[in-house]
Protein backbone atom coordinates (compact mmCIF):
# COMPACT_ATOMS: atom_id res chain seq x y z
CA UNK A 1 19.61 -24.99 -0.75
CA UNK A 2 23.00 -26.50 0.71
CA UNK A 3 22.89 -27.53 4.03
CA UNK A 4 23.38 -24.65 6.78
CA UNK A 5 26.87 -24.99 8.40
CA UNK A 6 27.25 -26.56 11.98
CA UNK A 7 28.24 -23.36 14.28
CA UNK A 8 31.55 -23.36 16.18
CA UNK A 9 33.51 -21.10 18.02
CA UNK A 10 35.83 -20.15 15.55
CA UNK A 11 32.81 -18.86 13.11
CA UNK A 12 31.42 -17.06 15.84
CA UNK A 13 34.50 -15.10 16.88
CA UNK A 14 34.60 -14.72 13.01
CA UNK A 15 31.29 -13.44 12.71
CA UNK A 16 32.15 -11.11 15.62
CA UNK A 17 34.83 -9.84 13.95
CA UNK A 18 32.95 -8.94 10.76
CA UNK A 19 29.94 -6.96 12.89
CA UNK A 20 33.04 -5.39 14.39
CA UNK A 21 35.06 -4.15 11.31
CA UNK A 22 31.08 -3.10 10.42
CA UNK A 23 30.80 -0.72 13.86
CA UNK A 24 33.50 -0.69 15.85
CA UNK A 25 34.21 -3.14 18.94
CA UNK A 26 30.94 -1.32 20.66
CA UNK A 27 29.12 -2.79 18.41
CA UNK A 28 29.53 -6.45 19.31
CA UNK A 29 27.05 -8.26 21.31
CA UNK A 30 25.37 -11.79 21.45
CA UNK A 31 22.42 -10.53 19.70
CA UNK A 32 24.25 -8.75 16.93
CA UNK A 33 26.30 -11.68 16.52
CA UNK A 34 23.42 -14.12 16.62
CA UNK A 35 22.01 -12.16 13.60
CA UNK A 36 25.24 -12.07 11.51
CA UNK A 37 24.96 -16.00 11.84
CA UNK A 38 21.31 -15.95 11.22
CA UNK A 39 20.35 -18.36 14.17
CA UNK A 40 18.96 -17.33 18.26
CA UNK A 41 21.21 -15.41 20.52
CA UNK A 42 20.65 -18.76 23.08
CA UNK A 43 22.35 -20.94 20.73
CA UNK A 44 25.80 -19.34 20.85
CA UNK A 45 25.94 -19.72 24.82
CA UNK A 46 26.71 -23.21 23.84
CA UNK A 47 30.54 -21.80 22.22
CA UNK A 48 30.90 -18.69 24.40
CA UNK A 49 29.66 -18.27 27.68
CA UNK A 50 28.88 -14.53 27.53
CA UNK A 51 29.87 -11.28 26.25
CA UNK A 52 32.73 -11.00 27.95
CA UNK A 53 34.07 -14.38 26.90
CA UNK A 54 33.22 -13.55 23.66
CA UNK A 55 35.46 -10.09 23.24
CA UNK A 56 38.69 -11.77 24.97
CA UNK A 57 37.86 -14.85 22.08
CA UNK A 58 37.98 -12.02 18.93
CA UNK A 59 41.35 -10.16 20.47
CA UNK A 60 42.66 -13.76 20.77
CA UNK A 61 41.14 -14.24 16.95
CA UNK A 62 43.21 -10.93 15.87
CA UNK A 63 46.22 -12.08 17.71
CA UNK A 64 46.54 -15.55 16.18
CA UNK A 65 46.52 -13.56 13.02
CA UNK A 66 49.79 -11.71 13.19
CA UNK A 67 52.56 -13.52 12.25
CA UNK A 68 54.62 -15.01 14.90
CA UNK A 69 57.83 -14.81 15.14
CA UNK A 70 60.81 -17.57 15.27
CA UNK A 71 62.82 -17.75 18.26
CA UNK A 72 65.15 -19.45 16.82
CA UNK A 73 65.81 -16.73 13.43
CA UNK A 74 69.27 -16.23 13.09
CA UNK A 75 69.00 -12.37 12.76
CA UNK A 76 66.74 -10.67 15.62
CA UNK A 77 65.93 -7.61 13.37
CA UNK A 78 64.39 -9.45 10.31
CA UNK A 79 62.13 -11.64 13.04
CA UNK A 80 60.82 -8.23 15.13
CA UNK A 81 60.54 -6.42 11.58
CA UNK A 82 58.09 -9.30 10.21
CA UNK A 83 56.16 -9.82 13.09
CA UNK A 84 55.78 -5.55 13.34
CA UNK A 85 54.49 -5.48 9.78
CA UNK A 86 52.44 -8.16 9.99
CA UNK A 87 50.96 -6.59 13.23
CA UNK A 88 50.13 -3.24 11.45
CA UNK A 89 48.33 -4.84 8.67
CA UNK A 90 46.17 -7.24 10.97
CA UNK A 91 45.65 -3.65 13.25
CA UNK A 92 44.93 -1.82 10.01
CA UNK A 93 42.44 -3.97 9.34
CA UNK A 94 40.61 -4.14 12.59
CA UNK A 95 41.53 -0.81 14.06
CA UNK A 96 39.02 -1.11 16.70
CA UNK A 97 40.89 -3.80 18.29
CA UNK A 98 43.08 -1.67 19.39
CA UNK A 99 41.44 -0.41 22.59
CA UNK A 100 39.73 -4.23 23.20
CA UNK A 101 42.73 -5.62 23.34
CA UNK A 102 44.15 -3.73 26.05
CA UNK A 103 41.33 -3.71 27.76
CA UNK A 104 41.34 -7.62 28.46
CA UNK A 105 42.08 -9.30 31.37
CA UNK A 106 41.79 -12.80 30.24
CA UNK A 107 44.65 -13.43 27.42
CA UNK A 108 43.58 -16.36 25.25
CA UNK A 109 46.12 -18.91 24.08
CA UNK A 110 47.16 -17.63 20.80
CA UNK A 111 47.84 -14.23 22.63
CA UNK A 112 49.99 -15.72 25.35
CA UNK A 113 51.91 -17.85 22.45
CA UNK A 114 52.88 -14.51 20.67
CA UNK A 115 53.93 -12.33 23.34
CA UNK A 116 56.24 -15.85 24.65
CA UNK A 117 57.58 -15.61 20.96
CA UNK A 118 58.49 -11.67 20.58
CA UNK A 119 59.82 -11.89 24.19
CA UNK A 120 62.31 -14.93 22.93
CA UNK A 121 63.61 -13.40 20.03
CA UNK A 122 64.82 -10.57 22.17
CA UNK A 123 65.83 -12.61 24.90
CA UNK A 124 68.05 -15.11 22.56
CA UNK A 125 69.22 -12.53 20.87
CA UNK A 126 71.18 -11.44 23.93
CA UNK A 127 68.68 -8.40 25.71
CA UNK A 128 68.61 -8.01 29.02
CA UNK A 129 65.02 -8.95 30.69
CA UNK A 130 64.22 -5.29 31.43
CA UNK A 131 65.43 -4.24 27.82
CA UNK A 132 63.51 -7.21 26.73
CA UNK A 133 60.49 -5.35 28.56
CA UNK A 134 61.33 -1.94 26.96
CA UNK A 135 61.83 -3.15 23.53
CA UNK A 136 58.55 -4.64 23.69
CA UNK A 137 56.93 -1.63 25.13
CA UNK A 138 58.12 0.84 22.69
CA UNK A 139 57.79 -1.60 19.65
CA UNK A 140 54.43 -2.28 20.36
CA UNK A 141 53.13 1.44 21.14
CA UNK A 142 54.93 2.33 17.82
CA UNK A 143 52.79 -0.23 15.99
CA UNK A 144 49.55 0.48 17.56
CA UNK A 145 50.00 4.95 17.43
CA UNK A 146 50.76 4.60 13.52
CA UNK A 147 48.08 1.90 13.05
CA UNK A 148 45.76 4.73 15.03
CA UNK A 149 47.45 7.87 12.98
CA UNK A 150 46.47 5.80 9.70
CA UNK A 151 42.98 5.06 10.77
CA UNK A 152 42.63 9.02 11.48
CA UNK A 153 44.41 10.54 8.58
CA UNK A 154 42.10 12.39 5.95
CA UNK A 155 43.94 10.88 3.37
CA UNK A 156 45.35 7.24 1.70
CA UNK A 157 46.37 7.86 -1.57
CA UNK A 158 49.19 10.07 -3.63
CA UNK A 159 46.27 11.83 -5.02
CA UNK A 160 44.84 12.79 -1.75
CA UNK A 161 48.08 13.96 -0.16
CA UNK A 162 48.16 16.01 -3.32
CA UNK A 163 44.64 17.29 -2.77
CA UNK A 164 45.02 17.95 0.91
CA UNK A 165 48.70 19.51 0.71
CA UNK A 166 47.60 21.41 -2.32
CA UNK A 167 44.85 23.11 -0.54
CA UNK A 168 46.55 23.59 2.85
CA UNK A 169 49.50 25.28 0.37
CA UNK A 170 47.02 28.02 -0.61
CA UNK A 171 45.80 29.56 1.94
CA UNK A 172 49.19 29.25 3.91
CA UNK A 173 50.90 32.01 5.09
CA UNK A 174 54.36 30.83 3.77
CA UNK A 175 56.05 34.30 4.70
CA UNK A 176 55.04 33.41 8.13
CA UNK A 177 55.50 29.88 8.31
CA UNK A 178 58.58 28.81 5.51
CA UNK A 179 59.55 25.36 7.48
CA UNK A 180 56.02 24.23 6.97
CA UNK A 181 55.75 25.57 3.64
CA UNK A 182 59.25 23.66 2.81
CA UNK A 183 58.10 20.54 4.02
CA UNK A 184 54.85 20.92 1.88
CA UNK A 185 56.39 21.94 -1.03
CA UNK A 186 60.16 20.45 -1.23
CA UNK A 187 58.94 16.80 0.43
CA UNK A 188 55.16 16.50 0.42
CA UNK A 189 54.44 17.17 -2.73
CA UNK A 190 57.34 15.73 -4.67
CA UNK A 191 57.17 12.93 -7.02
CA UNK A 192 56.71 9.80 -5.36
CA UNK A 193 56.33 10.66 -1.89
CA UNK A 194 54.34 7.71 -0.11
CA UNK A 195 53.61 8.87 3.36
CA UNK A 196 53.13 4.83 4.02
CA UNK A 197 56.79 4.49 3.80
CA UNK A 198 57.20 6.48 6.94
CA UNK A 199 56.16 3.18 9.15
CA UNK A 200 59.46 1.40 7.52
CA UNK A 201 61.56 4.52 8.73
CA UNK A 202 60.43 4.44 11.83
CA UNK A 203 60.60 0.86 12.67
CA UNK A 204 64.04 0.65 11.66
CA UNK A 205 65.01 3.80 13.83
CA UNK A 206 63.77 1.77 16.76
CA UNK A 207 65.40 -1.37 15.63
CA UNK A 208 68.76 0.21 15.21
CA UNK A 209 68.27 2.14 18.80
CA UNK A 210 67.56 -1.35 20.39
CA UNK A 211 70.68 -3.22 18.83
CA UNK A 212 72.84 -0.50 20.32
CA UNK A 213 71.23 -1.66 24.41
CA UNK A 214 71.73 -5.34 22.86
CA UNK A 215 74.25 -7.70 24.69
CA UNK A 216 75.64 -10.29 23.28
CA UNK A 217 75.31 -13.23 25.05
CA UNK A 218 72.57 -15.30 24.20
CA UNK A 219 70.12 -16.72 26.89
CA UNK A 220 68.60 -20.36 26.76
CA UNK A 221 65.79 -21.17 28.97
CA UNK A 222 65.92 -24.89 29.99
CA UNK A 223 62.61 -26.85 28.64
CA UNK A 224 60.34 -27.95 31.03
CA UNK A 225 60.76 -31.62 32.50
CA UNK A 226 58.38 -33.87 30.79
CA UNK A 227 55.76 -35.40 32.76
């Protein structure tokens, strides 16, 4: 049997991820934890103080997993695109982190490093501190309500959309009701719809918006002194 592997902090968050994908954020404790790793609730007190320091260590965990962006990208768009796609995978992935993480008072370092970086790619690319504010406000609640849409929608394939349009389409009252019935018919159910495609749209409806409030000055922050 190879030898059992030393426990850290980093394979405990990971461990409280997993029981978390499993049952949702509720279901994280030290105990459930504990078993995931096979060893005694007492011996993870020695990598996490308690619960609590345990749930603002796995929305740190999820944050340090989105891509971060470059301050320094020559084109603002492509930098705030990345980062937004790479958010809604990491989201789609853990949905349940969605409420933890703005539930947490305590932001962990990899969570402090990304909001510095998505705040300095709109700030050198010439936005105002308050649009800076907005554009993070709005890009982020766009990210998390489709990541939460997705989790919710009765379907994820062509074949369901097909399935669930199809039976919606019969027992519609299309007389009644034609723009639904168009959107069904004429868009829905065409070849090669992808309702996943509608996240793209979106994004770049928000990112063309935000260019238009853009100035064009760019500000640099002075580094700090060293010591």
């Amino acid at each position: 049997m190879p030898p059992r592997q030393p426990l850290s902090r980093d394979r405990v968050l990971d461990a409280a991820i997993r029981v978390a994908d499993r049952g949702g954020a509720e279901a994280i404790s030290m105990r459930r934890v504990a078993q995931e790793l096979g060893v005694e609730a007492m011996s993870l007190y020695n990598h996490v103080p308690n619960k609590e320091a345990l749930l603002d260590g796995v929305v740190d965990a999820v944050f340090a997993a989105i891509e971060l962006p470059t301050v320094d990208c020559d084109e603002w768009r492509d930098a705030i695109r990345a980062r937004s796609r790479s958010a809604r995978a990491v989201l789609s992935r853990h949905s349940w982190a969605l409420g933890l993480i703005d539930s947490r008072r305590n932001p962990g370092p990899a969570t402090l490093r990304h909001h510095n970086a998505v705040l300095g790619v709109l700030r050198e690319a010439g936005f105002s501190l308050p649009m800076a504010a907005h554009a993070v406000s709005l890009i982020d609640s766009y990210v998390s309500g489709y990541v939460l849409q997705e989790a919710n929608l009765p379907m994820t394939t062509p074949a369901d959309i097909e399935e669930v349009a199809g039976n919606l389409l019969e027992h519609l009252p299309t007389r009644e009701l034609p723009y639904l019935t168009e959107m069904i018919v004429d868009h829905a159910l065409r070849p090669g719809y992808d309702h996943t495609s509608e996240f793209g749209y979106g994004l770049e409806l928000i990112l063309d918006a935000l260019e238009t409030r853009r100035e064009t000055p760019t500000v640099h922050i002075p580094a700090p002194p060293s010591a």
